[in-house]
C-alpha atoms as a PDB file:
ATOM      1  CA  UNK A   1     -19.003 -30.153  28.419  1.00  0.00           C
ATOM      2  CA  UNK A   2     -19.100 -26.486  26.635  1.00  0.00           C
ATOM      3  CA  UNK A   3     -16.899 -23.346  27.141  1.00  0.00           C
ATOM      4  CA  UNK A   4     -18.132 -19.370  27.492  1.00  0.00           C
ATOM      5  CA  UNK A   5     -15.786 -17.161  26.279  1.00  0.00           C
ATOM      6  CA  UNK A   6     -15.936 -13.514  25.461  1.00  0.00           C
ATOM      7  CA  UNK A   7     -14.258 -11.838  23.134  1.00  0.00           C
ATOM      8  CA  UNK A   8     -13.422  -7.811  23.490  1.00  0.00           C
ATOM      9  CA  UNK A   9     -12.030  -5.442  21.068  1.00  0.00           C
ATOM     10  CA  UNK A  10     -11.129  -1.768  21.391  1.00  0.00           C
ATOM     11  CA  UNK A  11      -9.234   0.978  19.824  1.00  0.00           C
ATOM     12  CA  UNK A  12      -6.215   3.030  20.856  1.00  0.00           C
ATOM     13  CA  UNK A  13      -4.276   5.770  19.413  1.00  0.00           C
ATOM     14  CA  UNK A  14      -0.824   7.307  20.343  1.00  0.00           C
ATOM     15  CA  UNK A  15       1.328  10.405  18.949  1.00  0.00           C
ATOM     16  CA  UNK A  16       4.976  10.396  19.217  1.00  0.00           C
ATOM     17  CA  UNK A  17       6.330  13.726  19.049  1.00  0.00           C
ATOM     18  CA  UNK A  18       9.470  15.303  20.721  1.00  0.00           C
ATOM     19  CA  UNK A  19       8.859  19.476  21.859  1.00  0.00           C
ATOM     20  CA  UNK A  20      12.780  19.321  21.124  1.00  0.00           C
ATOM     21  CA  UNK A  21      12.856  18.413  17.352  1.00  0.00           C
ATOM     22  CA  UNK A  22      11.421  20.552  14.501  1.00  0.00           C
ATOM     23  CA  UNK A  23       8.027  19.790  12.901  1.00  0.00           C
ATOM     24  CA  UNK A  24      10.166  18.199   9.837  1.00  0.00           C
ATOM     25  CA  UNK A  25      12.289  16.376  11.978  1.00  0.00           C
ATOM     26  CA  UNK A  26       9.561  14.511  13.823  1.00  0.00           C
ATOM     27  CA  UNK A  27       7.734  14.121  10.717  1.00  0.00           C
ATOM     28  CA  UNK A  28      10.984  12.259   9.455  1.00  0.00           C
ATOM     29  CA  UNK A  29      11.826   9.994  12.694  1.00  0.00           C
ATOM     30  CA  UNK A  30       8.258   9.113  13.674  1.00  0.00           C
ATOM     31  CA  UNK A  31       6.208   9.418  10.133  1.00  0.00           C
ATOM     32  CA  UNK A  32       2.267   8.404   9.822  1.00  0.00           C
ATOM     33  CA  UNK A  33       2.519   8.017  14.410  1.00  0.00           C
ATOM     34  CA  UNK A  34       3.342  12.219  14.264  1.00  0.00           C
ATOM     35  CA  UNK A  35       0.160  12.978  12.675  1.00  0.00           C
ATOM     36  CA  UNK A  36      -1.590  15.865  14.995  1.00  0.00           C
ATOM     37  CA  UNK A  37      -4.426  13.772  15.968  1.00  0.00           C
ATOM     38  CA  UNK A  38      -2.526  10.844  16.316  1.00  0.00           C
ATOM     39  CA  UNK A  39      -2.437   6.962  14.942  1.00  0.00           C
ATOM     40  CA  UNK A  40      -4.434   4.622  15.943  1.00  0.00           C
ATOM     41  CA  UNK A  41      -5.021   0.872  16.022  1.00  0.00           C
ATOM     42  CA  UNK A  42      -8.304  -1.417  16.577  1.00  0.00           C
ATOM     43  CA  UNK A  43      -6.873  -4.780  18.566  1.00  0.00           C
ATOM     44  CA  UNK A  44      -9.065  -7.973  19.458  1.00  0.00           C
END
């Protein structure tokens, strides 16, 4: 008997960022995941 697996990975990025809060404060609270282009990570 044999198994066929598959394995997938992919990438995904996010920004957190509040339109309430200065630049420096969401820069403070949310650090490297407020960068303008956003943060990502690569998941298998």
């Amino acid at each position: 008997m044999f198994r066929v697996t598959r394995r997938y990975q992919f990438a995904a990025s996010h920004r957190l960022h509040s339109p309430l809060l200065s630049e420096d404060e969401n820069q403070r609270l949310y650090g490297k995941c407020n960068r303008p282009y956003g943060h990502g990570h690569n998941s298998t």
